[in-house]
PDB file of N, CA and C in Angstrom:
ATOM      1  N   UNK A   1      24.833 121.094  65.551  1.00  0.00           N
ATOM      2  CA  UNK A   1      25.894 121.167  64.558  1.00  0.00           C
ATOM      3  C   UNK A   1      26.558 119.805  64.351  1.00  0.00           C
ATOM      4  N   UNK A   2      26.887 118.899  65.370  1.00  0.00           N
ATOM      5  CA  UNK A   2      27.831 117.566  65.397  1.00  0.00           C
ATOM      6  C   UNK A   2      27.063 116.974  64.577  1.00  0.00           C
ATOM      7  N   UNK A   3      25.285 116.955  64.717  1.00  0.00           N
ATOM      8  CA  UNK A   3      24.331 116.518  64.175  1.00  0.00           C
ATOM      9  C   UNK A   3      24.028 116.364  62.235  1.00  0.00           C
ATOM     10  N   UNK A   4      24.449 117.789  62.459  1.00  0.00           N
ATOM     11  CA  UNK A   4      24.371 118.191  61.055  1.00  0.00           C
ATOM     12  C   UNK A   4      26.010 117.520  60.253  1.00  0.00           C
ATOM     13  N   UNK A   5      26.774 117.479  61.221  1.00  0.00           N
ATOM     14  CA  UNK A   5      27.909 116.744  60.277  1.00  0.00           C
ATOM     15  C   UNK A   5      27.845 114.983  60.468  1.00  0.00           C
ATOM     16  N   UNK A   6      27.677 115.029  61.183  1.00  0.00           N
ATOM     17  CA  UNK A   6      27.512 112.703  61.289  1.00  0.00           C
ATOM     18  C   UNK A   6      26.576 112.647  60.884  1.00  0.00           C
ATOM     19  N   UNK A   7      25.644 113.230  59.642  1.00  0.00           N
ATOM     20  CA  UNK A   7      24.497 112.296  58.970  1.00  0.00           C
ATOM     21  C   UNK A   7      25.334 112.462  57.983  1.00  0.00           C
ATOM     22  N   UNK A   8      26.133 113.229  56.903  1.00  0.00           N
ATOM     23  CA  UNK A   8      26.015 112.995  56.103  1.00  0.00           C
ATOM     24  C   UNK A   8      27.354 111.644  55.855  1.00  0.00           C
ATOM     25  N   UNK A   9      28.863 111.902  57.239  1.00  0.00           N
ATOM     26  CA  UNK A   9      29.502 110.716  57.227  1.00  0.00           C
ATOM     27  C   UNK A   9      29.041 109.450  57.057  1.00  0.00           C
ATOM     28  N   UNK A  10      28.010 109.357  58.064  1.00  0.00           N
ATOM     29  CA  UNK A  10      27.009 107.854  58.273  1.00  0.00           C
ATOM     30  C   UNK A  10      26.876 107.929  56.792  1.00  0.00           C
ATOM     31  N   UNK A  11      26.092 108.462  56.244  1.00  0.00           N
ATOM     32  CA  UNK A  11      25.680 108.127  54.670  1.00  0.00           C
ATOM     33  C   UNK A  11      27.041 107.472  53.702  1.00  0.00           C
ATOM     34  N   UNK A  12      27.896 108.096  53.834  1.00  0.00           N
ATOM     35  CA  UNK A  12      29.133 107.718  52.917  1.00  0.00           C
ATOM     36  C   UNK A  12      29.807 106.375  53.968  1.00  0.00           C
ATOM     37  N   UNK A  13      29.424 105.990  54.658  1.00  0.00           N
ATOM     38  CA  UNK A  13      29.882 104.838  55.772  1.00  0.00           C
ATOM     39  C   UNK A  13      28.762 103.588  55.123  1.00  0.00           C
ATOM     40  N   UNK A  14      28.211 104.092  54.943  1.00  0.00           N
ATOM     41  CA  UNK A  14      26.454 102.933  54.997  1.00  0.00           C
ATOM     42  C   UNK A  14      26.980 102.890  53.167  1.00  0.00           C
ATOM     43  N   UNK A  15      27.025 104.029  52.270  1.00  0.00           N
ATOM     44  CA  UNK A  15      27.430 103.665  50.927  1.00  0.00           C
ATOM     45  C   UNK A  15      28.682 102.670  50.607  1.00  0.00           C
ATOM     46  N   UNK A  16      29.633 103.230  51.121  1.00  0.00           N
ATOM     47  CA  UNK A  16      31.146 102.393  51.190  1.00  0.00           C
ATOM     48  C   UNK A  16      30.742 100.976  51.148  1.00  0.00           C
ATOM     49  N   UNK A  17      29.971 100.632  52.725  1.00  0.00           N
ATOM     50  CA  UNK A  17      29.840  99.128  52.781  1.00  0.00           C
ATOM     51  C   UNK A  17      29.284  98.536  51.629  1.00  0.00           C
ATOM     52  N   UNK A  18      28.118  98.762  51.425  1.00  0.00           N
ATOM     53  CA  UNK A  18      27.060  98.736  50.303  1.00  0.00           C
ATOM     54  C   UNK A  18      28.284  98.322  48.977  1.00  0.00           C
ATOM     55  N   UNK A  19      28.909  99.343  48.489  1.00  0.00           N
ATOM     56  CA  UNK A  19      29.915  98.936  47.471  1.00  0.00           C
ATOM     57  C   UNK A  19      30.978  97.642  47.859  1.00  0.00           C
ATOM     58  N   UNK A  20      31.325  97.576  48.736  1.00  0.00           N
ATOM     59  CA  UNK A  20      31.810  96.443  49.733  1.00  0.00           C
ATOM     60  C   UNK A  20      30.738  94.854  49.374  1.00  0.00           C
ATOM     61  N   UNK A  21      30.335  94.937  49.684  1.00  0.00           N
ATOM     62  CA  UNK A  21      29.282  93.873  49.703  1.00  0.00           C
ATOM     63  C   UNK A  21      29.496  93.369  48.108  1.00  0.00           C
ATOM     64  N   UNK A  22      29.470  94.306  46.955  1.00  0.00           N
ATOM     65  CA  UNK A  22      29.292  93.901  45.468  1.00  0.00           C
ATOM     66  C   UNK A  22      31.029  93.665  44.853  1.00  0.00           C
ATOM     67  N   UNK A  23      31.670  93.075  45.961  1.00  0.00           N
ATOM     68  CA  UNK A  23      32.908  92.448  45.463  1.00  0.00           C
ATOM     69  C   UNK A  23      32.890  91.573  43.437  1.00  0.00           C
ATOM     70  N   UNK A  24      33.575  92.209  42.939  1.00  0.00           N
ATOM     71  CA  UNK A  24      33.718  91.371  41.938  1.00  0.00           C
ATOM     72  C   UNK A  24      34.419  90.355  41.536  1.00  0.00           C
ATOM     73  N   UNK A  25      34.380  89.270  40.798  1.00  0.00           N
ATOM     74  CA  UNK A  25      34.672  88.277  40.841  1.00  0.00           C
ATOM     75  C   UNK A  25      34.362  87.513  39.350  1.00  0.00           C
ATOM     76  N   UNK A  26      35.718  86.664  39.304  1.00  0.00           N
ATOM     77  CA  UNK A  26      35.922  86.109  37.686  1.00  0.00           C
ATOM     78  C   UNK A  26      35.649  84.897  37.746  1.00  0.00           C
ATOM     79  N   UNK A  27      34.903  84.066  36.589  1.00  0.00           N
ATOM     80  CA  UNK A  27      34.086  82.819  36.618  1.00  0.00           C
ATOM     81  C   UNK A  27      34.750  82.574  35.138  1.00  0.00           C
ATOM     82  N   UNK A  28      35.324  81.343  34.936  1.00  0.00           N
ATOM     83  CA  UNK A  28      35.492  80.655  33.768  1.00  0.00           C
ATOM     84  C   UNK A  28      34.726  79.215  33.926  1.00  0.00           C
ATOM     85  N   UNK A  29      34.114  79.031  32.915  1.00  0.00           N
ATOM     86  CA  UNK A  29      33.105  78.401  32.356  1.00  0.00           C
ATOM     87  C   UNK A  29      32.867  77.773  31.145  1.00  0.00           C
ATOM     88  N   UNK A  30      31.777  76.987  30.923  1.00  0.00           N
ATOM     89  CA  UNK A  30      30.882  76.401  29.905  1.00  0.00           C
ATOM     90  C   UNK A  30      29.831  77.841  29.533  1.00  0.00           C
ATOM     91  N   UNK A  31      30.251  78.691  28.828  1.00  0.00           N
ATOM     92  CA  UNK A  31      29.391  80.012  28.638  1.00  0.00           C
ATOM     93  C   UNK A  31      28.019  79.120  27.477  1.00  0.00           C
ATOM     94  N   UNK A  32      26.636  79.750  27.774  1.00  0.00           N
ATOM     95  CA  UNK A  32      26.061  79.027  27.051  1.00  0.00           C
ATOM     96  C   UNK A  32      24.408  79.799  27.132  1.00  0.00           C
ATOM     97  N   UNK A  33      23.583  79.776  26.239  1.00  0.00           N
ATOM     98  CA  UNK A  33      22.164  80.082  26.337  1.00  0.00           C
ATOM     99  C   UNK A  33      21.199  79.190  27.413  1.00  0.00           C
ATOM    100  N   UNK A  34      20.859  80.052  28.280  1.00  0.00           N
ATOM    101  CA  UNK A  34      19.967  79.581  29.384  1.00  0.00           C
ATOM    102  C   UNK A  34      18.565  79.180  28.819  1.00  0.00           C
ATOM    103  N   UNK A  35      18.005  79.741  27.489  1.00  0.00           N
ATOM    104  CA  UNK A  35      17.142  79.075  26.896  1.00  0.00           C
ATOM    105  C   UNK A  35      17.462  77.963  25.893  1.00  0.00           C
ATOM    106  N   UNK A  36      18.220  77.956  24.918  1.00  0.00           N
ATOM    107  CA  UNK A  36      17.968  77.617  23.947  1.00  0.00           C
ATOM    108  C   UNK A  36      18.886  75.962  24.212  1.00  0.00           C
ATOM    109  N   UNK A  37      20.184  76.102  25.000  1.00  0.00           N
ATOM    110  CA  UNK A  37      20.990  74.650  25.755  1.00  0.00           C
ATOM    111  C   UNK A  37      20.686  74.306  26.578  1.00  0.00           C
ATOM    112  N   UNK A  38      20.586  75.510  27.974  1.00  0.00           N
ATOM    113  CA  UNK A  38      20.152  74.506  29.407  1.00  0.00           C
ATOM    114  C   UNK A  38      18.744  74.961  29.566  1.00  0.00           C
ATOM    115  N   UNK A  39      17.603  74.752  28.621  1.00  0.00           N
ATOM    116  CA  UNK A  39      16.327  74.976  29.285  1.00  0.00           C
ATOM    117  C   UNK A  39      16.216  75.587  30.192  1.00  0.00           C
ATOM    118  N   UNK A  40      16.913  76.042  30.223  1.00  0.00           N
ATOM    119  CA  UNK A  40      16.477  77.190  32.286  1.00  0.00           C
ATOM    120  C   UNK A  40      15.581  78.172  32.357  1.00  0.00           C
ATOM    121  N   UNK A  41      15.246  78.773  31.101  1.00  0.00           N
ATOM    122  CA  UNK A  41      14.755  80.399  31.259  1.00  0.00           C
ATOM    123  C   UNK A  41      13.548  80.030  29.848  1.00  0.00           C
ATOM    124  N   UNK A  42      12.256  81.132  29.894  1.00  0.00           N
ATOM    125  CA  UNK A  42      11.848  80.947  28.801  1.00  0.00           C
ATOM    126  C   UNK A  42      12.434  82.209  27.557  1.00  0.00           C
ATOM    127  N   UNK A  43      13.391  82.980  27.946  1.00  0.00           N
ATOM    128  CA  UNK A  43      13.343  83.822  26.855  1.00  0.00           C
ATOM    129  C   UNK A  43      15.301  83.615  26.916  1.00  0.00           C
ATOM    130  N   UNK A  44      15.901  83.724  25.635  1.00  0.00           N
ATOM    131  CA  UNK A  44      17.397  83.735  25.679  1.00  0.00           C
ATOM    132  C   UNK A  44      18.305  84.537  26.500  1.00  0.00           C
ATOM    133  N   UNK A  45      18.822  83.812  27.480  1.00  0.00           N
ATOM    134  CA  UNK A  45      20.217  84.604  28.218  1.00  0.00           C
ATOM    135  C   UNK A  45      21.107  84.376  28.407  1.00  0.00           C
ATOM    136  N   UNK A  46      22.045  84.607  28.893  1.00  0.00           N
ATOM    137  CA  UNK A  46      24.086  84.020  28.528  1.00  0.00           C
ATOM    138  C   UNK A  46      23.404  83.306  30.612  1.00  0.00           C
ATOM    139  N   UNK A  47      24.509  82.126  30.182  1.00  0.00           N
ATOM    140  CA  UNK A  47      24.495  81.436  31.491  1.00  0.00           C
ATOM    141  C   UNK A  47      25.987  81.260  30.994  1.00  0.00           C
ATOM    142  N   UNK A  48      26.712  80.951  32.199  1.00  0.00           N
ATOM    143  CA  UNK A  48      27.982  80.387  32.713  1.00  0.00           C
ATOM    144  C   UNK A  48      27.473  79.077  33.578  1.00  0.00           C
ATOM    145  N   UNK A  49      28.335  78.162  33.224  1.00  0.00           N
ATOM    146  CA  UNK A  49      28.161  76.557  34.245  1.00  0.00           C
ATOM    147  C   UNK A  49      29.421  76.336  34.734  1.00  0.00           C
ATOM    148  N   UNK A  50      29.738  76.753  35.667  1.00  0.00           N
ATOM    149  CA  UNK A  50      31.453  76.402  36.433  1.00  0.00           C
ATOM    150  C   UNK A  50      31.188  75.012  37.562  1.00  0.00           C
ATOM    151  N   UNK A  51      32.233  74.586  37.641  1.00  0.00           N
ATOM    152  CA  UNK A  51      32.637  73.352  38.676  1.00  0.00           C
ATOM    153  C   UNK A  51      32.887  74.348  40.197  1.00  0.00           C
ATOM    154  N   UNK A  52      31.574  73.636  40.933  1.00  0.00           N
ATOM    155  CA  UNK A  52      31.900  74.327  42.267  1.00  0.00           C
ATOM    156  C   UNK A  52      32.094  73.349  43.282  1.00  0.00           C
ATOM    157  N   UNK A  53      33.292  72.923  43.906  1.00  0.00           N
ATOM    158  CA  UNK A  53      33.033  71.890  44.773  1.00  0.00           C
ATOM    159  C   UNK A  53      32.607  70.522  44.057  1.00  0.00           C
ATOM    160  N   UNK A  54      33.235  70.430  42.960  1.00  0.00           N
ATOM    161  CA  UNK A  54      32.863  68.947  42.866  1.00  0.00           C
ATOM    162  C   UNK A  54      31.353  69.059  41.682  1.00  0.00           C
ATOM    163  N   UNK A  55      30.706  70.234  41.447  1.00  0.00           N
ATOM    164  CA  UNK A  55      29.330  69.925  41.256  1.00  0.00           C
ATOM    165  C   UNK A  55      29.319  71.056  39.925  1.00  0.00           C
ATOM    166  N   UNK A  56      28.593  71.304  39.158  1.00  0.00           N
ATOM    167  CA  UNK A  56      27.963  71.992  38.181  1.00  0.00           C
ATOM    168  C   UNK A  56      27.125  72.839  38.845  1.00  0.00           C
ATOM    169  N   UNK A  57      27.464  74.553  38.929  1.00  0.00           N
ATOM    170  CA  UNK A  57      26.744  75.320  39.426  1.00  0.00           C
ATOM    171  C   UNK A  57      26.559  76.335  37.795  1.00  0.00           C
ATOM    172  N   UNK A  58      25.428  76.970  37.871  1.00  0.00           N
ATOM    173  CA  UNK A  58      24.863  77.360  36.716  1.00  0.00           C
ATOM    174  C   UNK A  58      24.688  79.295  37.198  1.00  0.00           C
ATOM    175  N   UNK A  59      25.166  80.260  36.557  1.00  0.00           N
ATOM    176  CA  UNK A  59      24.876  81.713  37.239  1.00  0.00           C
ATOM    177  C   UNK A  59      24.430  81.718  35.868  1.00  0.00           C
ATOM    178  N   UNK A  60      23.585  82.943  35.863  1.00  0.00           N
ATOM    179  CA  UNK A  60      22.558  83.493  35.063  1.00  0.00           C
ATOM    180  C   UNK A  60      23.188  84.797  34.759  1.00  0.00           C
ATOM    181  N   UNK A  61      23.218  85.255  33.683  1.00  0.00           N
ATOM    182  CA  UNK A  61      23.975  86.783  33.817  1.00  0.00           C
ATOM    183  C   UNK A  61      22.919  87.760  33.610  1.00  0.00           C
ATOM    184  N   UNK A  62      22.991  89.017  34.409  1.00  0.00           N
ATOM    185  CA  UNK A  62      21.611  89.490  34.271  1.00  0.00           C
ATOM    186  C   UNK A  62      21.985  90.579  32.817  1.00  0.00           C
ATOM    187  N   UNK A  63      20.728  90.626  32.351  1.00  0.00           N
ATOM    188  CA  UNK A  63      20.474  91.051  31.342  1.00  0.00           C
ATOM    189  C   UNK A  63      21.094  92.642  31.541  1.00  0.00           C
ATOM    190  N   UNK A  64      22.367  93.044  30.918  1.00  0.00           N
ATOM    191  CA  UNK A  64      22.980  94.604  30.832  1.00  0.00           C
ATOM    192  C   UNK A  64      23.915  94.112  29.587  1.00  0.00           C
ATOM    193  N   UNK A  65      24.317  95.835  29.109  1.00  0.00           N
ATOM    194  CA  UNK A  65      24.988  95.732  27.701  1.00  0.00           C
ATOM    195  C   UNK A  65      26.010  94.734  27.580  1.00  0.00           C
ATOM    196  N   UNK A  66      27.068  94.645  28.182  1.00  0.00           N
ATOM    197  CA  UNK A  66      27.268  93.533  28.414  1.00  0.00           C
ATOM    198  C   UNK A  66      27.452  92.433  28.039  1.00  0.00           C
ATOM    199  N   UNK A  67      26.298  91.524  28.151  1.00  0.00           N
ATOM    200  CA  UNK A  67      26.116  90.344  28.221  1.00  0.00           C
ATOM    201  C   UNK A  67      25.089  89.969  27.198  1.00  0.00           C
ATOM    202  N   UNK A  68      24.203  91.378  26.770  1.00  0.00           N
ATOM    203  CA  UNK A  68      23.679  91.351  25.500  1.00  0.00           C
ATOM    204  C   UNK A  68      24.708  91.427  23.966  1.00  0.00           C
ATOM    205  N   UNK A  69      25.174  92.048  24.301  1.00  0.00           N
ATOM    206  CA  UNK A  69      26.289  92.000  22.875  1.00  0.00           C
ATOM    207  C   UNK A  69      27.200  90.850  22.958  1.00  0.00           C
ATOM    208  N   UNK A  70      27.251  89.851  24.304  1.00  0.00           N
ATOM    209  CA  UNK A  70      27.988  88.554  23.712  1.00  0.00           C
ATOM    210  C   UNK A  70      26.990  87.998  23.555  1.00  0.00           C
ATOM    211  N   UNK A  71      25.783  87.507  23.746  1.00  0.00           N
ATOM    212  CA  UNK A  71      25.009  86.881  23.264  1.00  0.00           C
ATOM    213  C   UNK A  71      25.205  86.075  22.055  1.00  0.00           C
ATOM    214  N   UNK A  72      25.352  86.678  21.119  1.00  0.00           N
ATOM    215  CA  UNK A  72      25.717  85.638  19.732  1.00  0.00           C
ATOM    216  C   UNK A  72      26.903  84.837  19.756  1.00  0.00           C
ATOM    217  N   UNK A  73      27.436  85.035  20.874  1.00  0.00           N
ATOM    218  CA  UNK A  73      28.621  84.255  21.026  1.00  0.00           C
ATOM    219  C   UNK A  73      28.253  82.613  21.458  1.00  0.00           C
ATOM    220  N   UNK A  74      27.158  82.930  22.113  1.00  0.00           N
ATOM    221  CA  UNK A  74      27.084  81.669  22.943  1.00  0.00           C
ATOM    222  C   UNK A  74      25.624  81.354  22.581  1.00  0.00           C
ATOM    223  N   UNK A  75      24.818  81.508  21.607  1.00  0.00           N
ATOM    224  CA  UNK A  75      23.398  81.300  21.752  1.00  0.00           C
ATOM    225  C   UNK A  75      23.188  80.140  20.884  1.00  0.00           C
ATOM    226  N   UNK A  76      24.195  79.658  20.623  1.00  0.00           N
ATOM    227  CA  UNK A  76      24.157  78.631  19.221  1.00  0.00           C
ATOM    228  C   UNK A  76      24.894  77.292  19.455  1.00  0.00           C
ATOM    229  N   UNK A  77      25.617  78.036  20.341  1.00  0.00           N
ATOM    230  CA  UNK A  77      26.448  76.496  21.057  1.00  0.00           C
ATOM    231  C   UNK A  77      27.355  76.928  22.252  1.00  0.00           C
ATOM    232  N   UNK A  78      27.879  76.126  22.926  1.00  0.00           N
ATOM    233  CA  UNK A  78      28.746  76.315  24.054  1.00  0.00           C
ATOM    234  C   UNK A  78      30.185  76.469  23.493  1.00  0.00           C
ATOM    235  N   UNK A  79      30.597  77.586  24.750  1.00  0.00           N
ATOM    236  CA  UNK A  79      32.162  78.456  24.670  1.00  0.00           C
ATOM    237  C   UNK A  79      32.338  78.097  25.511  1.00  0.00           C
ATOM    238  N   UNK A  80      33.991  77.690  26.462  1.00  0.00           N
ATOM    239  CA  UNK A  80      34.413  78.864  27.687  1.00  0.00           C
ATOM    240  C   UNK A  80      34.502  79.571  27.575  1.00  0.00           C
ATOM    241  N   UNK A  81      34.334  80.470  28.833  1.00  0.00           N
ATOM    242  CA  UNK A  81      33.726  81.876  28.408  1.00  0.00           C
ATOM    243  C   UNK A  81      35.036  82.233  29.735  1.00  0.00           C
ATOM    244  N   UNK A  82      35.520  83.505  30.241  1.00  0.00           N
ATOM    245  CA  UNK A  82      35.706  84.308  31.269  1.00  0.00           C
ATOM    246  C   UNK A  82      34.866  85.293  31.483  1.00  0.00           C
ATOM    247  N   UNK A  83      33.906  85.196  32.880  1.00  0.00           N
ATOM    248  CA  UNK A  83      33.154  86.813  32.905  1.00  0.00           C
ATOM    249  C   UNK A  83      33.463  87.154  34.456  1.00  0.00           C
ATOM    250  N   UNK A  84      33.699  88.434  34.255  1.00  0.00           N
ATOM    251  CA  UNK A  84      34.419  89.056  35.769  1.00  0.00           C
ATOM    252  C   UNK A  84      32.416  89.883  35.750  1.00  0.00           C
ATOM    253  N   UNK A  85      32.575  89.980  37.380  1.00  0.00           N
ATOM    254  CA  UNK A  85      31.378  91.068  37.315  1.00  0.00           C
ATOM    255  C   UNK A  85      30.721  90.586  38.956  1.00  0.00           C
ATOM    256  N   UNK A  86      30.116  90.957  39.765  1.00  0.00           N
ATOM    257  CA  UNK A  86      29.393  91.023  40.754  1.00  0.00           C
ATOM    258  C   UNK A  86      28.407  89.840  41.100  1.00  0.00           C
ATOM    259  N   UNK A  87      27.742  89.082  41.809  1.00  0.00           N
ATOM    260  CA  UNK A  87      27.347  87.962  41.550  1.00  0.00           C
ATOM    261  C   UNK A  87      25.861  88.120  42.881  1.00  0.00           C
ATOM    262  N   UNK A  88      24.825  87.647  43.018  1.00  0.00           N
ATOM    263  CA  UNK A  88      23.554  88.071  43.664  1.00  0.00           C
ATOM    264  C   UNK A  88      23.151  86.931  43.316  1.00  0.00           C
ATOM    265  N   UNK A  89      21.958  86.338  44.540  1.00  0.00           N
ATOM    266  CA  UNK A  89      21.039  85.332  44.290  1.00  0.00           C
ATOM    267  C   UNK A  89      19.533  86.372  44.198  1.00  0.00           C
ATOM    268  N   UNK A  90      18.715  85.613  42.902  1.00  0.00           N
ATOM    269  CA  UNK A  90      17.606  86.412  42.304  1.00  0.00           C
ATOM    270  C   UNK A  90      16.417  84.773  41.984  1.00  0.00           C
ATOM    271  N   UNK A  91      15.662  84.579  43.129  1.00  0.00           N
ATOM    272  CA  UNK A  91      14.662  83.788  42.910  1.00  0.00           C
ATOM    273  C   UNK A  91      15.318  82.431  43.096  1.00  0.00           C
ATOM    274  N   UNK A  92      16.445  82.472  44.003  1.00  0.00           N
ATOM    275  CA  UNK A  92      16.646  81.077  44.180  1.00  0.00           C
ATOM    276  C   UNK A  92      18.210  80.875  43.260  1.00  0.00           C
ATOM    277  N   UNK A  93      18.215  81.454  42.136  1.00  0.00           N
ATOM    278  CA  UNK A  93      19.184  81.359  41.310  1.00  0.00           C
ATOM    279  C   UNK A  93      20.401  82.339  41.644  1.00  0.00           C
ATOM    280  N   UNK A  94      21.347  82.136  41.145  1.00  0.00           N
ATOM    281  CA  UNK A  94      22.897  82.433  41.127  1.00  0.00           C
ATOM    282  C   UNK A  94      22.939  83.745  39.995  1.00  0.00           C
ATOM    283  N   UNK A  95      22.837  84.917  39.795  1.00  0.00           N
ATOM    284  CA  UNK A  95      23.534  85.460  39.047  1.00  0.00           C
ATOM    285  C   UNK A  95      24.445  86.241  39.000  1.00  0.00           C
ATOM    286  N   UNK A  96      25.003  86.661  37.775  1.00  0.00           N
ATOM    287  CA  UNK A  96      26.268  87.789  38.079  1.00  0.00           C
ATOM    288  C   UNK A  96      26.038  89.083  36.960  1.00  0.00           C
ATOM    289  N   UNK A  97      26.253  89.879  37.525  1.00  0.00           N
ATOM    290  CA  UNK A  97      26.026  91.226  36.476  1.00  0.00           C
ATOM    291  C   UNK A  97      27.488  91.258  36.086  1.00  0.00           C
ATOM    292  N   UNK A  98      27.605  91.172  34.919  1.00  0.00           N
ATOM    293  CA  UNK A  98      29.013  90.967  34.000  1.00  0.00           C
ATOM    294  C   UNK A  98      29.578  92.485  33.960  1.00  0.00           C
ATOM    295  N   UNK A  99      31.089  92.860  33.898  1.00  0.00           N
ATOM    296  CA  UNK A  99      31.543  94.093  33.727  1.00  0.00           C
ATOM    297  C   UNK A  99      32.433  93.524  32.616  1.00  0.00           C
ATOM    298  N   UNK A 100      32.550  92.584  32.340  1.00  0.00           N
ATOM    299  CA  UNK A 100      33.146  91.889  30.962  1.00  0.00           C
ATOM    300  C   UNK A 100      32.897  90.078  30.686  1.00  0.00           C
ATOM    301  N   UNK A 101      32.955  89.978  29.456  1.00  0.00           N
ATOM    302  CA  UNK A 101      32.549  88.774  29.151  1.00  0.00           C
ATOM    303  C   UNK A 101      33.658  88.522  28.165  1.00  0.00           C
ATOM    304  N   UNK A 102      34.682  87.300  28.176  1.00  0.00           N
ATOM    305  CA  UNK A 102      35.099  86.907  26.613  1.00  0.00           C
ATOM    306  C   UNK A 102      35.335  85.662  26.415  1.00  0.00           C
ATOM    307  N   UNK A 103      36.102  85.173  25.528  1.00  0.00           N
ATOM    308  CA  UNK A 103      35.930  83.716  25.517  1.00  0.00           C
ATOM    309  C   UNK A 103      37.197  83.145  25.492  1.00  0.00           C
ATOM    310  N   UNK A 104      37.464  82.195  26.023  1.00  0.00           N
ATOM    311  CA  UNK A 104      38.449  81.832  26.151  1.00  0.00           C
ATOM    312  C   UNK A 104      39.674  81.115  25.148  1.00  0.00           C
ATOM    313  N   UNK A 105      39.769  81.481  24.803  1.00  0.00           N
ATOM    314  CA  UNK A 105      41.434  80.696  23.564  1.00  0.00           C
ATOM    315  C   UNK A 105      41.843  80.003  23.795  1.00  0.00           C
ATOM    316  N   UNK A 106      41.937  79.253  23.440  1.00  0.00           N
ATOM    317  CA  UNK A 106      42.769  77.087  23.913  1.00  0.00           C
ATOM    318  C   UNK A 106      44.032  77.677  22.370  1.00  0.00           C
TER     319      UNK A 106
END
């Protein structure tokens, strides 16, 4: 019986962390096309270029609704951009799965 109740806690213990781990986090930037400005990618995607330490770090935003509907924002020329959203290394690279994207107002 104890058995039958601590698997399914463990499960919601092991999920919790898991959501834990995907802290979100806001990046203001040089918002910009990873193909078409910084050569990075062969097919068009929203990149952010923020100052990290002194240096130009480049995140990739992964392809979700998202970051597809700003697309025309930034595929033609460079914005600052603000994008809040979760952030993962994928092949070496920096990206962030966006939960919002906009641009910034001077």
């Amino acid at each position: 019986m104890k058995k039958f109740l601590l698997a399914p806690l463990a499960a919601a213990f092991i999920a919790a962390s898991a959501f834990a781990a995907d802290k979100e986090v806001t990046l203001t930037g040089a918002g910009q096309c990873a193909k078409c400005s910084l050569k990075q990618t062969d097919a068009c995607q929203n990149a952010v270029v923020v100052k990290e330490a002194g240096k130009d770090t480049t995140y990739l935003m992964a392809q979700n609704d998202v970051a597809k509907k700003f697309h025309g924002t930034v595929c033609k020329g460079v914005k600052q951009i603000t994008v809040t959203g979760s952030v993962s290394e994928k092949d070496g690279k920096k990206v962030i799965t966006a939960s919002k994207v906009a641009e910034v107002k001077s």
